[in-house]
Protein backbone atom coordinates (compact mmCIF):
# COMPACT_ATOMS: atom_id res chain seq x y z
CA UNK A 1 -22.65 -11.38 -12.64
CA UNK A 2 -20.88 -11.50 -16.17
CA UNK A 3 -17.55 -12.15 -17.39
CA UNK A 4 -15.88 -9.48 -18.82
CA UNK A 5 -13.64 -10.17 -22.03
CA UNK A 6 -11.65 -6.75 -23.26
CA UNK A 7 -12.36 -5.73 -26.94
CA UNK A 8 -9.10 -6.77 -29.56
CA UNK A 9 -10.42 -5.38 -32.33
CA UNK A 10 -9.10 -1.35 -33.00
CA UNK A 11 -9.32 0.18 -30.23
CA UNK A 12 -6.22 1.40 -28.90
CA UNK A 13 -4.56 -0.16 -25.28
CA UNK A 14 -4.79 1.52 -21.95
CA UNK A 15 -1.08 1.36 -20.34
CA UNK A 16 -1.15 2.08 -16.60
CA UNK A 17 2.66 2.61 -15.79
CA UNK A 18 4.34 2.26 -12.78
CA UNK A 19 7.36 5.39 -12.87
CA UNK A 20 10.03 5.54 -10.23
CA UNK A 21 9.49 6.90 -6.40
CA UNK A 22 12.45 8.52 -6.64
CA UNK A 23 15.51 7.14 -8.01
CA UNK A 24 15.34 7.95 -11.91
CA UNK A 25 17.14 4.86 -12.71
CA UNK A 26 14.31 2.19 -11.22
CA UNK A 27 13.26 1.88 -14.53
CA UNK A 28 12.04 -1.36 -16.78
CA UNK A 29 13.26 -1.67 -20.64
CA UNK A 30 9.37 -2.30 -21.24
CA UNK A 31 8.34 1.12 -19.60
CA UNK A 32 11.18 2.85 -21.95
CA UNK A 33 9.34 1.41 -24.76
CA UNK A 34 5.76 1.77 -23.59
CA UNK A 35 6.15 5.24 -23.01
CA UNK A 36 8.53 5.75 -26.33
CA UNK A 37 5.36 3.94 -28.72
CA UNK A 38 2.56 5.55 -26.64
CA UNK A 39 0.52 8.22 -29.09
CA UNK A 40 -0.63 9.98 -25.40
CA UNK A 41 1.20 10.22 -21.88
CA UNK A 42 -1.54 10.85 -19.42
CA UNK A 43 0.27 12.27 -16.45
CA UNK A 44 -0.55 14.03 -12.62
CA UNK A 45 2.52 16.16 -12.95
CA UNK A 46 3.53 16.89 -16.57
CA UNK A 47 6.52 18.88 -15.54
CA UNK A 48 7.21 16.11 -12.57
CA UNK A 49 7.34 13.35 -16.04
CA UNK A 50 9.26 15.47 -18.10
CA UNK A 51 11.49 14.97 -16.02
CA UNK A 52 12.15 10.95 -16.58
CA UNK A 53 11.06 11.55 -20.04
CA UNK A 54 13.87 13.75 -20.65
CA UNK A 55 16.26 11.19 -18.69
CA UNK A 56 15.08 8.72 -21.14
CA UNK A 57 15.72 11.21 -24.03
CA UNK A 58 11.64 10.47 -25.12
CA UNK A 59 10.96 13.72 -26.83
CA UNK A 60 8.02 13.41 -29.50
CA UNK A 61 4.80 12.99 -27.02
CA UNK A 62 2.02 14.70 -26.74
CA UNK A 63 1.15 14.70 -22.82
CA UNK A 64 -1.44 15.75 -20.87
CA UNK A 65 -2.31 16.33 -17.36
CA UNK A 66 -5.10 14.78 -15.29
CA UNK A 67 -6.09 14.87 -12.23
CA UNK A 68 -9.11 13.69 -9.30
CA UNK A 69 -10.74 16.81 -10.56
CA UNK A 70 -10.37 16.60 -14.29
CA UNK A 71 -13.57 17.50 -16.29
CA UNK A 72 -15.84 14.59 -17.63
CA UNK A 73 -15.42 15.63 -20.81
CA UNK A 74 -11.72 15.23 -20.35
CA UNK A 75 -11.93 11.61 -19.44
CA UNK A 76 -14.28 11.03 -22.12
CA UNK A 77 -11.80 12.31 -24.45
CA UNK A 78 -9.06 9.94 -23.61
CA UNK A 79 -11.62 6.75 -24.38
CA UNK A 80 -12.74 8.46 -27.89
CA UNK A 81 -8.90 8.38 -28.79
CA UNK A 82 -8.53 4.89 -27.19
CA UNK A 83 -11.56 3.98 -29.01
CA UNK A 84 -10.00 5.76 -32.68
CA UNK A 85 -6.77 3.14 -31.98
CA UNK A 86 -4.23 5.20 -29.98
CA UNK A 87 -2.54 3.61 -27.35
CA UNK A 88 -2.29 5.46 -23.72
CA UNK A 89 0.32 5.94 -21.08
CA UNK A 90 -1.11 6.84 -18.24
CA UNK A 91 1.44 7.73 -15.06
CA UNK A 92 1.29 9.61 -11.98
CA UNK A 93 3.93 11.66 -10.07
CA UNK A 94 5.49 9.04 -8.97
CA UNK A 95 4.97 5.04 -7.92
CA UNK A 96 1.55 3.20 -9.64
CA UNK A 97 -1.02 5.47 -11.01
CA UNK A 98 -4.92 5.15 -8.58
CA UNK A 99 -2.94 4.26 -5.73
CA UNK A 100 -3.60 7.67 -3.56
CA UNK A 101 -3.49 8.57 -7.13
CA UNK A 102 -5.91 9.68 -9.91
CA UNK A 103 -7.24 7.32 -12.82
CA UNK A 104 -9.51 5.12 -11.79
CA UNK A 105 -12.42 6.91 -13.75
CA UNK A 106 -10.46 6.48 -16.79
CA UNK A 107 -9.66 2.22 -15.94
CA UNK A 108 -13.80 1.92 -15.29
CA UNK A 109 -14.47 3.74 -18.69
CA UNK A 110 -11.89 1.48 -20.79
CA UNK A 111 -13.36 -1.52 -19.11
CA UNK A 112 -17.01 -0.46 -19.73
CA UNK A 113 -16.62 0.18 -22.77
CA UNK A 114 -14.15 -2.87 -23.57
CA UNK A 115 -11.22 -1.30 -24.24
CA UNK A 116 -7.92 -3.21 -22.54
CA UNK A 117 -5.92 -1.92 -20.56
CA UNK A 118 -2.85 -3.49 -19.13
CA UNK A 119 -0.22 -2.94 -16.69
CA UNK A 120 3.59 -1.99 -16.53
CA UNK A 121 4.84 -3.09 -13.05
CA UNK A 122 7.07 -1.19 -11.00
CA UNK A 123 8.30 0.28 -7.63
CA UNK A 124 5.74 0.71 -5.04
CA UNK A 125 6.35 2.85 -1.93
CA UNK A 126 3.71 1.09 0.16
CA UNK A 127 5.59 -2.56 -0.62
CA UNK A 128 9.44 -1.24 -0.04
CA UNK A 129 8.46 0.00 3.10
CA UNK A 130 6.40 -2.79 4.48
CA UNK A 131 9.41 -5.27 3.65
CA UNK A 132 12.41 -3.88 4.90
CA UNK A 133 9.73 -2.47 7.70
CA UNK A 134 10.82 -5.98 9.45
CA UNK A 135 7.10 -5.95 10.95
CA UNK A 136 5.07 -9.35 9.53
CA UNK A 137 4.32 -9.49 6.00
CA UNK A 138 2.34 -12.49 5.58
CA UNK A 139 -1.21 -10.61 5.80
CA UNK A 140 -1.31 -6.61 5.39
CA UNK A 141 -3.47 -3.82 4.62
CA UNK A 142 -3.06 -0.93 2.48
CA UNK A 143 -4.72 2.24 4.41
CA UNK A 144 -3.27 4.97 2.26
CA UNK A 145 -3.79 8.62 3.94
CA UNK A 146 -6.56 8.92 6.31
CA UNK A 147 -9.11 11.96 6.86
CA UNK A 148 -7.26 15.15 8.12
CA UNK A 149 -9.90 15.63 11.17
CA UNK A 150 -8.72 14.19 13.97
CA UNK A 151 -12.08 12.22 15.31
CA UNK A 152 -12.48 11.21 11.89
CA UNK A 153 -9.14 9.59 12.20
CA UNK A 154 -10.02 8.17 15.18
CA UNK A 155 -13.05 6.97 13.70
CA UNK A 156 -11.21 5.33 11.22
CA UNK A 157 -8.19 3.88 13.59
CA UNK A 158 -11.29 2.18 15.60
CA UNK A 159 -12.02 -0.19 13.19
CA UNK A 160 -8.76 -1.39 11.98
CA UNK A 161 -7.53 -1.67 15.67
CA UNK A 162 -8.37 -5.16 15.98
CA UNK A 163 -7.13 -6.31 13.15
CA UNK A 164 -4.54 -8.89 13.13
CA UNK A 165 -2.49 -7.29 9.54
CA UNK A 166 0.10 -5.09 9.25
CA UNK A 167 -1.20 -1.60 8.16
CA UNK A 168 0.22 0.70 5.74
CA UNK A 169 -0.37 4.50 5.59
CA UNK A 170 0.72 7.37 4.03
CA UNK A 171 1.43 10.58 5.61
CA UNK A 172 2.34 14.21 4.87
CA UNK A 173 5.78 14.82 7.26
CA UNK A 174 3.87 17.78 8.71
CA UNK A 175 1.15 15.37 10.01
CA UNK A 176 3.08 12.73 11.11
CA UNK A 177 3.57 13.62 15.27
CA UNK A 178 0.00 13.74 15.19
CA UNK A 179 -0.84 10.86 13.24
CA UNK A 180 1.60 8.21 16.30
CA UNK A 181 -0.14 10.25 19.14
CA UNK A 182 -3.63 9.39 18.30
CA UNK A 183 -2.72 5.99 16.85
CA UNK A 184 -0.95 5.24 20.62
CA UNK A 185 -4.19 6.55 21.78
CA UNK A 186 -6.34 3.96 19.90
CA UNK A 187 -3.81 0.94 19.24
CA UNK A 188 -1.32 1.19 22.35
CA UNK A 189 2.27 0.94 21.96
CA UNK A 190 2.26 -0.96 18.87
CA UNK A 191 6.20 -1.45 16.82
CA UNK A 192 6.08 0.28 14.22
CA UNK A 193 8.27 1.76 10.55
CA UNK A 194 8.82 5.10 9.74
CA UNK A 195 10.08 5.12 5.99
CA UNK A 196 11.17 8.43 4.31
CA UNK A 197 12.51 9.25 1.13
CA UNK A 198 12.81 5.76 -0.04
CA UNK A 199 15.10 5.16 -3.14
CA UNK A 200 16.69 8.75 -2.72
CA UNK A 201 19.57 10.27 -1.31
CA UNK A 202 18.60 10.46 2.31
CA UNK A 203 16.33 7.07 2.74
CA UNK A 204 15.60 6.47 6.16
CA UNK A 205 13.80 3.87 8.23
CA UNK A 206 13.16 4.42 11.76
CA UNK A 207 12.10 1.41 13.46
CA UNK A 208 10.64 0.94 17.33
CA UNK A 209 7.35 1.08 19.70
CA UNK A 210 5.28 4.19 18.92
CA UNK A 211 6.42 5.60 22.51
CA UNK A 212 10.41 5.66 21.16
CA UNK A 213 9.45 7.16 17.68
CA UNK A 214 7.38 9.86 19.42
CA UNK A 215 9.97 10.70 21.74
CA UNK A 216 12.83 10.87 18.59
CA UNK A 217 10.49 13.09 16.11
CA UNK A 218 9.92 15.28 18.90
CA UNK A 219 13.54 15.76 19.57
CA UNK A 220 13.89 16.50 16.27
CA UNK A 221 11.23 19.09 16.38
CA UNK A 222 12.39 20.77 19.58
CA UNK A 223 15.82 21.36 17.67
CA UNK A 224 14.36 22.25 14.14
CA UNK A 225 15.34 19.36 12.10
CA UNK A 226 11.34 17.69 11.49
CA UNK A 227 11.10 14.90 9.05
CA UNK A 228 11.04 16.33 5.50
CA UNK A 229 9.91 14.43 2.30
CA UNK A 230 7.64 11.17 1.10
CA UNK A 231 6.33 9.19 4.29
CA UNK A 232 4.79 5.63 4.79
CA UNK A 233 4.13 4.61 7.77
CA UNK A 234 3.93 0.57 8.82
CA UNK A 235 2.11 -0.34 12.19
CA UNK A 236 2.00 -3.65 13.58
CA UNK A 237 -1.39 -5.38 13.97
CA UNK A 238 -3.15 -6.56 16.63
CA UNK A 239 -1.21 -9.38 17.89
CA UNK A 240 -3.42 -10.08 20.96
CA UNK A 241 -4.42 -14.09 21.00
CA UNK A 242 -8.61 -13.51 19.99
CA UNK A 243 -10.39 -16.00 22.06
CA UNK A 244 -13.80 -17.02 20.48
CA UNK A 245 -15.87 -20.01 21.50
CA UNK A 246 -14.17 -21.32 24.58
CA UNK A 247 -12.13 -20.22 27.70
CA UNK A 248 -7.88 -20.07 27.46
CA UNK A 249 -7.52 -22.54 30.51
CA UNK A 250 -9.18 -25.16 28.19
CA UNK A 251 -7.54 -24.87 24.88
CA UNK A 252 -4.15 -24.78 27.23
CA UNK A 253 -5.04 -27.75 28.80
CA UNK A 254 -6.17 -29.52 25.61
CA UNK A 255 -3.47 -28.61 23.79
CA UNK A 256 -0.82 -29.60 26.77
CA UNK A 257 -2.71 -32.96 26.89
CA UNK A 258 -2.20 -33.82 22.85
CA UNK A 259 1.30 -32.77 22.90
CA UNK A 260 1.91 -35.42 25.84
CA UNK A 261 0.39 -38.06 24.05
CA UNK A 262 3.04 -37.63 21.50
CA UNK A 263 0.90 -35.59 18.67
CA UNK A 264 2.91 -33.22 17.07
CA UNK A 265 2.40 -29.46 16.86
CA UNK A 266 0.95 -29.83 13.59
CA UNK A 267 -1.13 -32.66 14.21
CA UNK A 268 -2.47 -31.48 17.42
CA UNK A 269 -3.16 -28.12 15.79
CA UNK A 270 -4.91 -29.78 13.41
CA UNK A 271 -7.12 -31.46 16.04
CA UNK A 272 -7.76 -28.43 18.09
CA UNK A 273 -8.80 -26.43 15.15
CA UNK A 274 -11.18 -28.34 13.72
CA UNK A 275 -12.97 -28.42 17.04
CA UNK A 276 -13.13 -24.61 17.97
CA UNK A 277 -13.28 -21.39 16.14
CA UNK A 278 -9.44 -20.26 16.67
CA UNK A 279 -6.63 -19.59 14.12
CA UNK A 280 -2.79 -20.89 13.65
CA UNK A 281 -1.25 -17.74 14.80
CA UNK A 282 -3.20 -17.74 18.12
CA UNK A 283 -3.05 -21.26 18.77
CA UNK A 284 1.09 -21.00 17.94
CA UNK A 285 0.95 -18.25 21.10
CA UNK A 286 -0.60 -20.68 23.44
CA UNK A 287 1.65 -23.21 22.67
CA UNK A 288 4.71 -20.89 23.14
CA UNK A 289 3.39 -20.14 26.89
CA UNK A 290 2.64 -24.26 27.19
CA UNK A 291 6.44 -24.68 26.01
C-alpha cells in the first residue's frame, strides 16, 4: 500500500460539482465561480445544465456530455486536457456527480495519473431525505437503486435485512409499489420515508409502517393519481436486540443485579460489555424492559 500525493505542477484541477436537486437557487458562490473559470463543463445532461448555467448567466463554456457509456477515448481525452493545464467541471443532472451517477472512470484516471481533483459540496437527495426522514441517523447505508429483477432484489434485500442502519434507496415512481411489497416480504413491517420531489414545488414526505404506505400508494393508484417525480426511499433497520454469546435471561439478570447495587447505566454498561459480545443499542433495549 502507497500514499498517494496529487501532482501541483501544470496539470489542470478536476472539479467534481455538486448542482441543485431541484430548486435552481441551492446554489454556493464557489460553484458560480468554479463553473464561471472552468475551461470544460463535463455534464450527464447538457441541455438539463444549461439550464442553471443560463440562470447563472455563465455563457462562454465549452461543455460536453458524458455518460456510463462514454467511449474510452472520450475519458482519455478529458485527462490529456487536464494534463495540458485546463481545469474541469464535471456535474451530473442533478445532486453529486458518481452517486447513481457517471464519473468515476474519469476520478480513477486523474488520480492515477496524479492529477487533483477536488470537490464542490452541495445538496444531496440521499442526506435531505434521510434527515427529515425522522428514522435514526446515527449509522446508515447508502443502497442507491437496486437490480430491476425481482429475485435479484430479493437477493439483494436478504443481506441487508439484518442490518442494524438505516437504508437509503432510490427508486423510479413506477417501481415503487413493487419495491415496499417485496421489501415487507423480506424485512416485515419496518417504518419507513417516502421522499418525492425534494426542494421543488410539490415536496412530499410520507412517513409510516410499510403496511400504511402500501395501502396509501395504492389508493392513489386505484384513483389515477400514482406518485410522479424523483424518489428516495428510507427504511428503518433491523432493530431486533442480536443476542450473541449468552442467553437474554442472563444479561437481564446481570444487568438488574448491577443497577441494584447502585452502578449506573453507564457504568454497568460498561461492565456488561466488556464481558460479552453485545452492543449499546441492544443492551439500552434490555434495560428499557428491566425499567
Amino acid at each position: 500500500m502507497f500514499l498517494h500525493k496529487e501532482m501541483i505542477g501544470n496539470f489542470g484541477k478536476l472539479f467534481i460539482c455538486t448542482t441543485p436537486i431541484g430548486n435552481l437557487a441551492d446554489v454556493s458562490f464557489r460553484l458560480i465561480e468554479t463553473l464561471k473559470n472552468a475551461d470544460l463543463i463535463i455534464a450527464e445532461d447538457t441541455r438539463t445544465s444549461r439550464k442553471l448555467l443560463n440562470r447563472y448567466d455563465i455563457k462562454k463554456h465549452e461543455m460536453q456530455s458524458y455518460h456510463d457509456n462514454s467511449s474510452v477515448q472520450k475519458t482519455e481525452n478529458i485527462i490529456e486536457r487536464l494534463k495540458k493545464g485546463e481545469n474541469i467541471a464535471l456535474v451530473s443532472e442533478s445532486g453529486t456527480p458518481l452517486i447513481s451517477d457517471p464519473g468515476y472512470k474519469i476520478v480513477k484516471r486523474c488520480i492515477d495519473e496524479n492529477i487533483a481533483v477536488t470537490v464542490i459540496p452541495g445538496p444531496s437527495a440521499a442526506i435531505s431525505a434521510l434527515v427529515a426522514s425522522g428514522l435514526s441517523v446515527d449509522k446508515f447505508i447508502f443502497i442507491g437503486f437496486l437490480p430491476r429483477q425481482k429475485q435479484k432484489i430479493k437477493n439483494e434485500l436478504e443481506k441487508l435485512r439484518n442490518l442494524p442502519f438505516t437504508l437509503i434507496f432510490y427508486e423510479s415512481p413506477k417501481r415503487l409499489l413493487k419495491l415496499l411489497d417485496i421489501i415487507l416480504e423480506i424485512f416485515g413491517d419496518r417504518n419507513a420515508c417516502i421522499a418525492r420531489e425534494i426542494t421543488k414545488i410539490h415536496e412530499e414526505f410520507l412517513r409510516g409502517n410499510m403496511l400504511r404506505l402500501l395501502d396509501y400508494l395504492r389508493k392513489k393508484e386505484d384513483s389515477g393519481q400514482s406518485l410522479k417525480g424523483e424518489i428516495v426511499l428510507v427504511v428503518e433497520g433491523d432493530t431486533e436486540i442480536k443476542i450473541k454469546d449468552f442467553k437474554l435471561d442472563e444479561i437481564k439478570n446481570l444487568l438488574s443485579g448491577l443497577i441494584k447495587k447502585g452502578l449506573g447505566r453507564k457504568e454497568a454498561f460498561r461492565e456488561i460489555m466488556n464481558e460479552y459480545d453485545i452492543d449499546r443499542k441492544s443492551l439500552y433495549k434490555i434495560y428499557i424492559t428491566i425499567k
